[in-house]
N, C-alpha and C. Protein backbone atom coordinates (compact mmCIF):
# COMPACT_ATOMS: atom_id res chain seq x y z
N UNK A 1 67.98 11.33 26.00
CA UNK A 1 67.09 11.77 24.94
C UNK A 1 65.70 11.15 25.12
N UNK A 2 65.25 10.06 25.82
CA UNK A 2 64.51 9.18 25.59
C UNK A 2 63.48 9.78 26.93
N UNK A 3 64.16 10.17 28.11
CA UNK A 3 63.91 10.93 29.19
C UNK A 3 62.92 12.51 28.28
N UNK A 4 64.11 13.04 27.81
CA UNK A 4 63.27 14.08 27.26
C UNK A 4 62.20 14.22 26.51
N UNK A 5 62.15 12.75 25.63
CA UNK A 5 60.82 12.52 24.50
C UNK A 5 59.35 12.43 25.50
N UNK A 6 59.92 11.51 26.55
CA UNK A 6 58.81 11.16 27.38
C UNK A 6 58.22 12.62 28.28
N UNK A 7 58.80 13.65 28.67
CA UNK A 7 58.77 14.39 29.42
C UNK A 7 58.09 15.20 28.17
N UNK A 8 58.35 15.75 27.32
CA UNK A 8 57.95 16.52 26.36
C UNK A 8 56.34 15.97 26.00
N UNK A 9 56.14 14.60 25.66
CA UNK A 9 55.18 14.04 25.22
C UNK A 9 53.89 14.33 26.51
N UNK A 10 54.55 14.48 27.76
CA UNK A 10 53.97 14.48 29.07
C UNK A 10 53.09 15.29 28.97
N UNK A 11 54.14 16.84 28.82
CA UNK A 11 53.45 18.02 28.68
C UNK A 11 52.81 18.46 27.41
N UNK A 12 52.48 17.92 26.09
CA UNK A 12 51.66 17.88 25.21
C UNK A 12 50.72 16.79 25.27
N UNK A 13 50.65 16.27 25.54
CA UNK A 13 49.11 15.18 25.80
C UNK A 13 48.75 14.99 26.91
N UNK A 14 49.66 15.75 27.55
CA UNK A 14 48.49 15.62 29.63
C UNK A 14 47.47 16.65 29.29
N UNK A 15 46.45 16.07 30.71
CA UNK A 15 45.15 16.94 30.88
C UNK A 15 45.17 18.39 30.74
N UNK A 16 44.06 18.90 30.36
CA UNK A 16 44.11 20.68 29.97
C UNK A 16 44.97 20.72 29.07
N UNK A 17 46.10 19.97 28.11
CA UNK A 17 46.78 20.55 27.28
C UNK A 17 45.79 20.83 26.31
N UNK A 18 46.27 21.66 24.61
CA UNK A 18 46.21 21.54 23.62
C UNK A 18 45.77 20.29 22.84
N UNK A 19 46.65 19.72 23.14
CA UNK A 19 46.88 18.05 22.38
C UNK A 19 45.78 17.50 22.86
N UNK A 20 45.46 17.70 24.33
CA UNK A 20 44.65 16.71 24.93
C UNK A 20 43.38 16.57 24.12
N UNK A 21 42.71 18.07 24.54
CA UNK A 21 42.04 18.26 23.98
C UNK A 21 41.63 17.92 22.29
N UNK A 22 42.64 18.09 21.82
CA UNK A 22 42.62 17.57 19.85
C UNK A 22 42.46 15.59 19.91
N UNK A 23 42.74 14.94 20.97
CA UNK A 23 42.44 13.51 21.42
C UNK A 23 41.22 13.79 21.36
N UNK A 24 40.45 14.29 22.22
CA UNK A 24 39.16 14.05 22.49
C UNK A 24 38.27 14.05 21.56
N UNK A 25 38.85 15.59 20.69
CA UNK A 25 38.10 15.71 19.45
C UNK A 25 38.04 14.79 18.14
N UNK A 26 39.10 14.01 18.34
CA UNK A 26 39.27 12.94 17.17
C UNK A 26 38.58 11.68 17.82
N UNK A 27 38.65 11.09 18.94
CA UNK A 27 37.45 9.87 19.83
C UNK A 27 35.80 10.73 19.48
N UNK A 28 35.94 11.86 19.63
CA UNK A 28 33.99 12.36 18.93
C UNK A 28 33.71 12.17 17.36
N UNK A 29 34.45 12.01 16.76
CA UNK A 29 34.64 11.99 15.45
C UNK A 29 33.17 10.83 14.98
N UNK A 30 32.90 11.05 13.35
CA UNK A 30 31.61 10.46 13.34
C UNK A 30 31.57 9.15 13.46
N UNK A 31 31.22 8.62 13.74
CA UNK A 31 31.19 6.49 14.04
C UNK A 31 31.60 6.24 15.26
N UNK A 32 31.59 7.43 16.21
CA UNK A 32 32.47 6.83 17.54
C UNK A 32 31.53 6.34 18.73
N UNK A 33 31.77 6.11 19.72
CA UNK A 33 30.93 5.77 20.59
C UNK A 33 30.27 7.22 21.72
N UNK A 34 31.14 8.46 21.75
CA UNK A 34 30.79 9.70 22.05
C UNK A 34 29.45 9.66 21.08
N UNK A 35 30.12 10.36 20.02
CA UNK A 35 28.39 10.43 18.87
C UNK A 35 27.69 9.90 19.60
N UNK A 36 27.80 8.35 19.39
CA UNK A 36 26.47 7.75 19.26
C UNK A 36 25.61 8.23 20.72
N UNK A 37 26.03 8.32 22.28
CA UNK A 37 25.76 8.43 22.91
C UNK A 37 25.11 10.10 23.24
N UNK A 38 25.61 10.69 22.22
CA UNK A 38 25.51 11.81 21.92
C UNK A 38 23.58 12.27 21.17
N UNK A 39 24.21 11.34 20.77
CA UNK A 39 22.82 11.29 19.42
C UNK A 39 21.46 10.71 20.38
N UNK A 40 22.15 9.29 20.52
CA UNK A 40 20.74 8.65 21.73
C UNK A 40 20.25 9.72 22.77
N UNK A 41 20.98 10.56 23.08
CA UNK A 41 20.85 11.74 24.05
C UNK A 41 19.07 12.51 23.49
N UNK A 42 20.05 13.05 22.32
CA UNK A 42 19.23 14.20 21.38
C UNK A 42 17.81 13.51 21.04
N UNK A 43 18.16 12.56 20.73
CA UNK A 43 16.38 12.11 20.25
C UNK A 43 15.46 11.72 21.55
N UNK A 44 16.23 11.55 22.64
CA UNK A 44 15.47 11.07 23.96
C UNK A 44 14.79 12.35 24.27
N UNK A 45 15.90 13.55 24.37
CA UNK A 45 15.13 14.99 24.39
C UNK A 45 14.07 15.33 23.45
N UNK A 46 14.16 15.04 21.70
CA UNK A 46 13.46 15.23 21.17
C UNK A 46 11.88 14.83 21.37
N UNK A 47 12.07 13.04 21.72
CA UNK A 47 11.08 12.69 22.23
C UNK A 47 10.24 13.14 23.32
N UNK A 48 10.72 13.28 24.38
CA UNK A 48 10.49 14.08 25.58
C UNK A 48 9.50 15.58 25.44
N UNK A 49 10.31 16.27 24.52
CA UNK A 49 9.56 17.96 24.06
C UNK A 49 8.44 17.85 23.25
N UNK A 50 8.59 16.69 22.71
CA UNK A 50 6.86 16.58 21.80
C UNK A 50 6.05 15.81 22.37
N UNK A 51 6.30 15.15 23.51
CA UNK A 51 5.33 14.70 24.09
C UNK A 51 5.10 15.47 25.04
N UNK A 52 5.24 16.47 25.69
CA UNK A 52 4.96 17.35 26.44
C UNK A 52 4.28 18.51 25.77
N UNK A 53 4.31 18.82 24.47
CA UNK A 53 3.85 19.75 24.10
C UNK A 53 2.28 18.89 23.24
N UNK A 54 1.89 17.99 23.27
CA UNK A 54 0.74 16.70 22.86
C UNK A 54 -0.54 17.16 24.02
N UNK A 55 0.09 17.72 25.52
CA UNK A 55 -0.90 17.40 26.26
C UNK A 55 -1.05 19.20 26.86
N UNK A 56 -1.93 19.63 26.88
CA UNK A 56 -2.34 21.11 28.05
C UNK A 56 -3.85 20.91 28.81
N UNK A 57 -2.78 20.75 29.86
CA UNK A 57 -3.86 20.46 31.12
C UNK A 57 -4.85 22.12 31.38
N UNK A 58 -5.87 21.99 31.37
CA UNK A 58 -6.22 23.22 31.54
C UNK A 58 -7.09 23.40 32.62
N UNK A 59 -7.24 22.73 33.25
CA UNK A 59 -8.09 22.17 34.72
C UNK A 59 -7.52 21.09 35.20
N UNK A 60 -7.10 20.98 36.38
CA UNK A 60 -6.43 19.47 37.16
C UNK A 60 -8.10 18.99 37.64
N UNK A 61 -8.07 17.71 37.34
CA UNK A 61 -9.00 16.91 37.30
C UNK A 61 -9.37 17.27 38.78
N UNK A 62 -10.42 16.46 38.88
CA UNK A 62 -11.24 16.37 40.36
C UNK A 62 -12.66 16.08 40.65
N UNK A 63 -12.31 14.65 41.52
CA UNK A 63 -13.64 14.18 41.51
C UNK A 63 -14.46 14.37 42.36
N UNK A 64 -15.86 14.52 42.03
CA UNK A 64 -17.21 15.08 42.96
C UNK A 64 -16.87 14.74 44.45
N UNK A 65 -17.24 15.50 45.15
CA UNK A 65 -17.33 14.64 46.86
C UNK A 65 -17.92 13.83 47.07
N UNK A 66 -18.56 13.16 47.70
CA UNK A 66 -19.08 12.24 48.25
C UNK A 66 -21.01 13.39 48.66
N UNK A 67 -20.69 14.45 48.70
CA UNK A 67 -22.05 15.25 49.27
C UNK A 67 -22.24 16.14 47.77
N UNK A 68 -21.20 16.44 46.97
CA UNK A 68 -21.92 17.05 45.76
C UNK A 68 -22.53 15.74 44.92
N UNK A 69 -22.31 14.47 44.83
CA UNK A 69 -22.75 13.47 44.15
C UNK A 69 -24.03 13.37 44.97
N UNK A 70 -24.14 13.18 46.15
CA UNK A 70 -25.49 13.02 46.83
C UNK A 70 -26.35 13.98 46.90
N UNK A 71 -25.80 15.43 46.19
CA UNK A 71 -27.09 16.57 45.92
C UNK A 71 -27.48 16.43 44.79
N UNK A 72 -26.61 15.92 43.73
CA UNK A 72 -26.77 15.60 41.98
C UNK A 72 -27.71 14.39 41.96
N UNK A 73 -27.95 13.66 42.72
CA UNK A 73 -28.55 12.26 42.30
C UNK A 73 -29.43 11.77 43.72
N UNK A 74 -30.05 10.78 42.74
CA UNK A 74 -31.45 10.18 44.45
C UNK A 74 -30.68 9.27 44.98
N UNK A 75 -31.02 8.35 45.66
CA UNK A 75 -30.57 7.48 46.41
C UNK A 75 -30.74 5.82 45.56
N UNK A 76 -30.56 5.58 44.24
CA UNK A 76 -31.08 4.77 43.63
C UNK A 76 -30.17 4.19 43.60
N UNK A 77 -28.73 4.71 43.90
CA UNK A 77 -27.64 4.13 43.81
C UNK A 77 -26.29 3.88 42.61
N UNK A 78 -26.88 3.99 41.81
CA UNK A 78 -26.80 3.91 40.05
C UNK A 78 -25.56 4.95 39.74
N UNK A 79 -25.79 6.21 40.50
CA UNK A 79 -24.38 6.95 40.21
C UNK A 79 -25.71 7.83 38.91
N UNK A 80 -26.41 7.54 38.84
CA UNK A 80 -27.69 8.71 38.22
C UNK A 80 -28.77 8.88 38.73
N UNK A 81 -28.79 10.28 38.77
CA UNK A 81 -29.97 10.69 39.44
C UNK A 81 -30.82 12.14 38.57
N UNK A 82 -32.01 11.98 38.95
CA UNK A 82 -32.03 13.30 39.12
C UNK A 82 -32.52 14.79 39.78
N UNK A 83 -31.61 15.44 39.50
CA UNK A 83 -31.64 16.92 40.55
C UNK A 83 -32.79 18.20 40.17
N UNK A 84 -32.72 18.96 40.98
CA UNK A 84 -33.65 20.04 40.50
C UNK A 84 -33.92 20.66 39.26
N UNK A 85 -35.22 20.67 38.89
CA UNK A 85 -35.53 20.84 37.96
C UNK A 85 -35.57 19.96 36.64
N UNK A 86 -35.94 18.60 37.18
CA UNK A 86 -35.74 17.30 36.07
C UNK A 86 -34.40 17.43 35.35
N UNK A 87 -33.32 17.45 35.91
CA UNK A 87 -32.13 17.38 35.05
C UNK A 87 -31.63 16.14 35.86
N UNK A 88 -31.60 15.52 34.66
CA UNK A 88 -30.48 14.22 35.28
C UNK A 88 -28.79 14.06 35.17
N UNK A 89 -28.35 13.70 36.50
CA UNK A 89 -27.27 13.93 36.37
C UNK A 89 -25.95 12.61 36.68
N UNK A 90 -25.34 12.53 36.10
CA UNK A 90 -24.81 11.13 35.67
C UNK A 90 -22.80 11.50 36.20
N UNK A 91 -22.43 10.79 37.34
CA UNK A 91 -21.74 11.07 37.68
C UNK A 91 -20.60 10.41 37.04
N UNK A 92 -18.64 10.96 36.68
CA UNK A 92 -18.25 10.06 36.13
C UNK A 92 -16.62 9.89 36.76
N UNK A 93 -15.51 9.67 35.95
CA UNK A 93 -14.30 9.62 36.54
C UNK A 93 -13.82 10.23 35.07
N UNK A 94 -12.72 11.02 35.00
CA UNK A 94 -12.06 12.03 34.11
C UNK A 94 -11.92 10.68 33.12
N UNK A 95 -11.72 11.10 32.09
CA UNK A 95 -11.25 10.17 30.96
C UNK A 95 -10.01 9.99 30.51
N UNK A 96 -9.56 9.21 29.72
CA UNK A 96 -8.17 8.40 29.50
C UNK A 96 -7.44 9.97 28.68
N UNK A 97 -6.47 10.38 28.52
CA UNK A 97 -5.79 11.17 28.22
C UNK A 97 -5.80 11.16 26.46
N UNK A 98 -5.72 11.90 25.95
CA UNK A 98 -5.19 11.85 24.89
C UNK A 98 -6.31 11.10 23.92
N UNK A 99 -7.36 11.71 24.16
CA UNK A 99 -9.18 11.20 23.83
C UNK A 99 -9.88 12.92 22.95
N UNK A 100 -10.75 11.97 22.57
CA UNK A 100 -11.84 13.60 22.69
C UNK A 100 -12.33 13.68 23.58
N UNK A 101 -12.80 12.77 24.79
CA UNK A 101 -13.36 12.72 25.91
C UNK A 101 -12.50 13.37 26.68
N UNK A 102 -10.77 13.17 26.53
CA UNK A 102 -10.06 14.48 27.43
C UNK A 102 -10.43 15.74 27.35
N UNK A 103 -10.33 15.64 25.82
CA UNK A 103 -10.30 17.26 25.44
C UNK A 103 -11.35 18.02 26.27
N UNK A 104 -12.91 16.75 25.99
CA UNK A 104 -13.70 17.63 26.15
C UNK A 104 -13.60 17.78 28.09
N UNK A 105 -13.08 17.01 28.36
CA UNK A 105 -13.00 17.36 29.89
C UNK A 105 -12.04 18.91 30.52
N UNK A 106 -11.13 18.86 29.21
CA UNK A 106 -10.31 20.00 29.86
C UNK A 106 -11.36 21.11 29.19
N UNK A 107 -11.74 21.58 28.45
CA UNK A 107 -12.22 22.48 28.06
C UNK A 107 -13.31 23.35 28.42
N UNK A 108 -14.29 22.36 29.51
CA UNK A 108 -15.49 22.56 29.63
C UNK A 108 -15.48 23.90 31.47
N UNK A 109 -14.49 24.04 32.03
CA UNK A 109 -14.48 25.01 32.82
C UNK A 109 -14.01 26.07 31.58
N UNK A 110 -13.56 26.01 30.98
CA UNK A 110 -13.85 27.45 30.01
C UNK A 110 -15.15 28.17 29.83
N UNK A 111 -16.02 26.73 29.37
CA UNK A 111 -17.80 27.19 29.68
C UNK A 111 -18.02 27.13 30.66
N UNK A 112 -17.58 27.45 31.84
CA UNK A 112 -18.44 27.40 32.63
C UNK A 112 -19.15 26.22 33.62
N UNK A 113 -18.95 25.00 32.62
CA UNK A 113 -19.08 23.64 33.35
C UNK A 113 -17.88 22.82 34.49
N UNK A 114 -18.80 22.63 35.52
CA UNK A 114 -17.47 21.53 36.31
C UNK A 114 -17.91 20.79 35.85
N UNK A 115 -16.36 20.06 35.33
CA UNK A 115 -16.06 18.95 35.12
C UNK A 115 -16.76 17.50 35.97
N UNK A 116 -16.53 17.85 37.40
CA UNK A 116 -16.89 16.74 38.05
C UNK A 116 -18.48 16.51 38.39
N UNK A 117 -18.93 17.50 37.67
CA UNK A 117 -20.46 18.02 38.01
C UNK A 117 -21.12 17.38 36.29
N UNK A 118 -20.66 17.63 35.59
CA UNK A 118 -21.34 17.65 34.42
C UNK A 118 -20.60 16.70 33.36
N UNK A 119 -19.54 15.73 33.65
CA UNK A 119 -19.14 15.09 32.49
C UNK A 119 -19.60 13.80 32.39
N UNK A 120 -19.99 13.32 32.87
CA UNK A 120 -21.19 12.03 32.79
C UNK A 120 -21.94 12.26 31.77
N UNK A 121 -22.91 13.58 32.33
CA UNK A 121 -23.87 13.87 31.10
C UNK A 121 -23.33 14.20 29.92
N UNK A 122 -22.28 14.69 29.39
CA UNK A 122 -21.90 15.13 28.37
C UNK A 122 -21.33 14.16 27.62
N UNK A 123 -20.57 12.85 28.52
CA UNK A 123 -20.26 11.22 27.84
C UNK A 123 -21.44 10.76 27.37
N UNK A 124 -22.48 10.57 28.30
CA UNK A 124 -23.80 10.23 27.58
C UNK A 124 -24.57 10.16 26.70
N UNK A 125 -24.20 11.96 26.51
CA UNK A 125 -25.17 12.42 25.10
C UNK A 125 -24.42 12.16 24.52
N UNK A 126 -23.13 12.64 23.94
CA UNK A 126 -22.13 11.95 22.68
C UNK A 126 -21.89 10.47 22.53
N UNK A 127 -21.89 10.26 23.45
CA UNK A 127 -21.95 8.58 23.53
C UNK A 127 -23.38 8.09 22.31
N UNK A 128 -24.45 8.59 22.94
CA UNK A 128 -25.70 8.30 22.33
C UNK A 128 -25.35 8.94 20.38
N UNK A 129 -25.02 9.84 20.54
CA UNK A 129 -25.04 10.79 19.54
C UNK A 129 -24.34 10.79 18.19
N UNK A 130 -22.80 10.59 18.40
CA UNK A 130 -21.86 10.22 17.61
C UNK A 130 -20.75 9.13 18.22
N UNK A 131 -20.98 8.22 19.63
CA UNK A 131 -19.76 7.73 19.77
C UNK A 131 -18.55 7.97 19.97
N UNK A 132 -18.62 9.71 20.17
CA UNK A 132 -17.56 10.74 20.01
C UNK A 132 -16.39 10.34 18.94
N UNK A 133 -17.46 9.87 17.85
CA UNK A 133 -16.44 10.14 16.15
C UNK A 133 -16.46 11.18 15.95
N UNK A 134 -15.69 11.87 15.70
CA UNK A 134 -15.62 13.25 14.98
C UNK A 134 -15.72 13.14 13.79
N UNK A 135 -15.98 11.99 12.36
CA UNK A 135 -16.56 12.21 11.44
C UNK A 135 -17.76 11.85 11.64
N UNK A 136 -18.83 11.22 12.38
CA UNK A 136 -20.24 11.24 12.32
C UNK A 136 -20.82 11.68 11.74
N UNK A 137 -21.95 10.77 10.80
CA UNK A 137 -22.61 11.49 10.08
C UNK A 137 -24.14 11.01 10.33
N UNK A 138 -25.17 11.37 10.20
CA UNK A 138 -26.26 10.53 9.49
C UNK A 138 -26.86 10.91 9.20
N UNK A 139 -28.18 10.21 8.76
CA UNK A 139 -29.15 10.22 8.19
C UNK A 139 -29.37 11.89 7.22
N UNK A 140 -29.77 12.54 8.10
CA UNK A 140 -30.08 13.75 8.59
C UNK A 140 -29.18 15.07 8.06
N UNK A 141 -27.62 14.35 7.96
CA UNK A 141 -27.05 15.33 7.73
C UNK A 141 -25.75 16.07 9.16
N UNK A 142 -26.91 15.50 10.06
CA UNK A 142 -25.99 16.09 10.81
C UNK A 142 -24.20 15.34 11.07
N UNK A 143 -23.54 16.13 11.61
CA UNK A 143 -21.77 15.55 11.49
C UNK A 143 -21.22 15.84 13.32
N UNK A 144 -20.46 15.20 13.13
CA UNK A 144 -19.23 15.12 14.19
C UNK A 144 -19.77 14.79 15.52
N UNK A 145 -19.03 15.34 16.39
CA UNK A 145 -19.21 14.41 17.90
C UNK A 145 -20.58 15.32 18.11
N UNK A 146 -20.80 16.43 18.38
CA UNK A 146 -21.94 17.01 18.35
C UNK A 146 -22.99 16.70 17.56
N UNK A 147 -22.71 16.09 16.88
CA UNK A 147 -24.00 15.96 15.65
C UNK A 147 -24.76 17.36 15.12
N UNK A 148 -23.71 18.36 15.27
CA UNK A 148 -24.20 19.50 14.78
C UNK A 148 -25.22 19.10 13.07
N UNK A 149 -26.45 19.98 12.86
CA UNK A 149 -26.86 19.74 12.14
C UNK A 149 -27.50 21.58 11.63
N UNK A 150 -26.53 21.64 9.91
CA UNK A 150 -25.77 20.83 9.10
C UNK A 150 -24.64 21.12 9.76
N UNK A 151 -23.63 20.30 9.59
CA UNK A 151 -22.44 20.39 9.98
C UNK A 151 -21.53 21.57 10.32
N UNK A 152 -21.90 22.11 8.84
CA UNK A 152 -21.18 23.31 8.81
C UNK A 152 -21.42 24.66 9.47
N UNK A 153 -22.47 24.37 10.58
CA UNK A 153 -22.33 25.59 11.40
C UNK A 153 -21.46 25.26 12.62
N UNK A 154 -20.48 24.28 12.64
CA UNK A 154 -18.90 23.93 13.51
C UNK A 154 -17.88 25.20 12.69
N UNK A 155 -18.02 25.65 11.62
CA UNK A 155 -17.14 26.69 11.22
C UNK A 155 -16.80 28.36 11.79
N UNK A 156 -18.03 28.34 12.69
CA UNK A 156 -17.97 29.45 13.73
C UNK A 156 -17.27 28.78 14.67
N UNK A 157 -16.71 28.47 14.79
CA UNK A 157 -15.76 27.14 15.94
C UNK A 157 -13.76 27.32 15.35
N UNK A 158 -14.17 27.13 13.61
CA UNK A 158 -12.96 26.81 13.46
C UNK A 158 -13.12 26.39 11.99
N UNK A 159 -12.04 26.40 11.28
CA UNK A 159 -12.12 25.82 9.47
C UNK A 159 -12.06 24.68 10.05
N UNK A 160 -11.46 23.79 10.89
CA UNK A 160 -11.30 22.65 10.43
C UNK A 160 -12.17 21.73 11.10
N UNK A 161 -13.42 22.65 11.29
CA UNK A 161 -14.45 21.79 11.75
C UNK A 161 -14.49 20.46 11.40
N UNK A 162 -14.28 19.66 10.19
CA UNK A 162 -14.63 18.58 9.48
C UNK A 162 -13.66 17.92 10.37
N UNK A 163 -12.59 17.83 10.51
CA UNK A 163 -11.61 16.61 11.46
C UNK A 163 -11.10 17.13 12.32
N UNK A 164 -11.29 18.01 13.07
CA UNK A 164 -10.60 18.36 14.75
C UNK A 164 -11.90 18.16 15.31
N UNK A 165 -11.09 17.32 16.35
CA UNK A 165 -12.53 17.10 17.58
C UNK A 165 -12.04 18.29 18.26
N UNK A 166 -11.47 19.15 18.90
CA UNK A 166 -11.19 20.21 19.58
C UNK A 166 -12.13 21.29 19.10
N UNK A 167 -12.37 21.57 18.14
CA UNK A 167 -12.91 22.41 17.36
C UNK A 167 -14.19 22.06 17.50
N UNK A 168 -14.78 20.60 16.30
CA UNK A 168 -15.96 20.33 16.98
C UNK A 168 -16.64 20.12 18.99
N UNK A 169 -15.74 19.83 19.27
CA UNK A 169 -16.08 20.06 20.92
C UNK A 169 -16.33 21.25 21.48
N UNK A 170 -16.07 22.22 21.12
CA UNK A 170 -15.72 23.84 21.49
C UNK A 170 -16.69 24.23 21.03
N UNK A 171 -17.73 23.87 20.08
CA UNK A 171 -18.80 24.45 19.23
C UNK A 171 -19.76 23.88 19.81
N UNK A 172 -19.91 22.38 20.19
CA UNK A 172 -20.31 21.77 21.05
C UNK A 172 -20.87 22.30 22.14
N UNK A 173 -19.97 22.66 22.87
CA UNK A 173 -20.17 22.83 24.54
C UNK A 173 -20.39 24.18 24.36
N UNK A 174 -20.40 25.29 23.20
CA UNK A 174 -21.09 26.02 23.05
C UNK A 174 -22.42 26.49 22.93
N UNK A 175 -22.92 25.03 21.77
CA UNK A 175 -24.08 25.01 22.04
C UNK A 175 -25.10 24.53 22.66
N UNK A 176 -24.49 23.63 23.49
CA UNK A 176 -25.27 23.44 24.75
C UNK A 176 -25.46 24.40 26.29
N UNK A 177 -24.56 25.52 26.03
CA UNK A 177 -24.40 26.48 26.94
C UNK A 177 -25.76 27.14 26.55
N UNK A 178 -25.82 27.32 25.27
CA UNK A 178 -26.89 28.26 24.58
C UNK A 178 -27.97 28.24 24.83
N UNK A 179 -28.04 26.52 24.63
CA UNK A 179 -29.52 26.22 24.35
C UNK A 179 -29.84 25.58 25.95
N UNK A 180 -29.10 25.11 26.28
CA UNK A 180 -29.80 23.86 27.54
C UNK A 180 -29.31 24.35 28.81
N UNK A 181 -28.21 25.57 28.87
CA UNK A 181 -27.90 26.13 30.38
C UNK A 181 -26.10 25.00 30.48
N UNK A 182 -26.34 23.79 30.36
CA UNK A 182 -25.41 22.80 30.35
C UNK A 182 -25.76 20.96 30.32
N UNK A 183 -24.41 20.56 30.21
CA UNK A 183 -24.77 19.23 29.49
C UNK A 183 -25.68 18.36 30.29
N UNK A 184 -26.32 18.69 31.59
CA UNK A 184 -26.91 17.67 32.08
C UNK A 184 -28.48 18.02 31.77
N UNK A 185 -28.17 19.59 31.53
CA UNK A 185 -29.92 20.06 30.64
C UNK A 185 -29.78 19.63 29.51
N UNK A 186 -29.16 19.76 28.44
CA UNK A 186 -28.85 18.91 26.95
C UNK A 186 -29.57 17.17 27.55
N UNK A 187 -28.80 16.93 28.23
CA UNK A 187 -28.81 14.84 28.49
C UNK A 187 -30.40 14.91 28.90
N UNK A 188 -30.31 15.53 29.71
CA UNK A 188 -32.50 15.62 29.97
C UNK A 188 -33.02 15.87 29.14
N UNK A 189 -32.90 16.33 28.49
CA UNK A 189 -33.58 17.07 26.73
C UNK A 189 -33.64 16.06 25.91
N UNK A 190 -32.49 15.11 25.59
CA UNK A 190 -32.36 14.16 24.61
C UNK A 190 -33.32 12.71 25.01
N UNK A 191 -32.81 12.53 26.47
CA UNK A 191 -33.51 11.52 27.15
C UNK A 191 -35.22 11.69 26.86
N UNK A 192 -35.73 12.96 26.59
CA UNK A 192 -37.22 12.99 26.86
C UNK A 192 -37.79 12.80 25.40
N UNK A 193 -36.69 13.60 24.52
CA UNK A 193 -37.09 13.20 22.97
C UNK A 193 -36.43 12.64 21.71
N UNK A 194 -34.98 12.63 22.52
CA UNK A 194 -34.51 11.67 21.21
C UNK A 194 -33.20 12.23 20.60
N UNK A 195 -33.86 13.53 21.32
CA UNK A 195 -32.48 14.62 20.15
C UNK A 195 -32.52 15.71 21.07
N UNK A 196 -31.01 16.40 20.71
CA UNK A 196 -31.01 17.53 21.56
C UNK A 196 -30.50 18.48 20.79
């Protein structure tokens, strides 16, 4: 009899059975060490998908040659120079990720600007301008990293002109397309009077 219990028990709790399977499902049960490993899983993925969806590369970086930097600038050494037509041009290295200075780096072959050609000047003037705060304000009225003045013509850009630097940047590099050709005509412009 004892032969048969064991033999019977064999074939209900060996592998691929029924039974087996109903084991496994009671070791997953909630508080177990499956779960938990289960769970640590899910949030590692979770983590993973939102930080991937944080960043869109929209140009792979790339820095000037060694002969487009030496047509942009004199021989002064400085890494600024300037090129035809009194535009000065201020050479740079892509910026830290996850900036407005990214943003504005990925965005600017949309206008039309290389990156490795023109983002010096465009650190420069915002640098000078707002510090690239996107609440900036002064005196004047004018707001954000652009120092658009009044502010509120960033709303052809976007409602949320007032706190997206994406938005204010986009209106930005708009209107320096407009007015100055691009940011190293803007940075010559400001350099000669103050404001651009």
């Amino acid at each position: 009899m004892a032969v048969l219990g064991v033999a019977v028990g064999a074939a209900v709790f060996g592998p691929g059975s029924g039974a087996f399977n109903i084991a496994q499902a009671v070791e997953a049960g909630p508080g177990s060490h499956t779960i938990a490993l289960l769970e640590a899983e899910r949030a590692q993925l979770t983590a993973m998908t939102t930080a991937a969806r944080t960043l869109t590369v929209v140009v792979r970086p790339k820095l000037a040659s060694p002969a487009e930097v030496a047509a942009a600038t004199t021989g002064n050494g400085t890494g600024t120079g300037t090129g035809g037509g009194g535009i000065i041009y201020v050479t740079s290295t892509p910026p830290n990720p996850n900036t407005a200075q990214s943003i504005a780096y990925n965005l600017m072959a949309s206008f039309g600007f290389s990156p490795t050609l023109y983002f010096g000047c465009l650190v420069d003037l915002w640098n000078r301008e707002s510090g690239w705060v996107y609440d900036a304000e002064n005196a004047s009225g004018a707001y954000g990293i652009p120092q658009a003045l009044p502010g509120s013509k960033m709303a052809s850009a976007g409602p949320d002109w007032q706190t997206n630097p994406a938005t204010q940047i986009a209106w930005g590099l708009g209107y320096i397309k407009q007015l100055y050709g691009n940011p190293c005509g803007a940075w010559s412009f400001e350099e000669a009077n103050g404001y651009y």
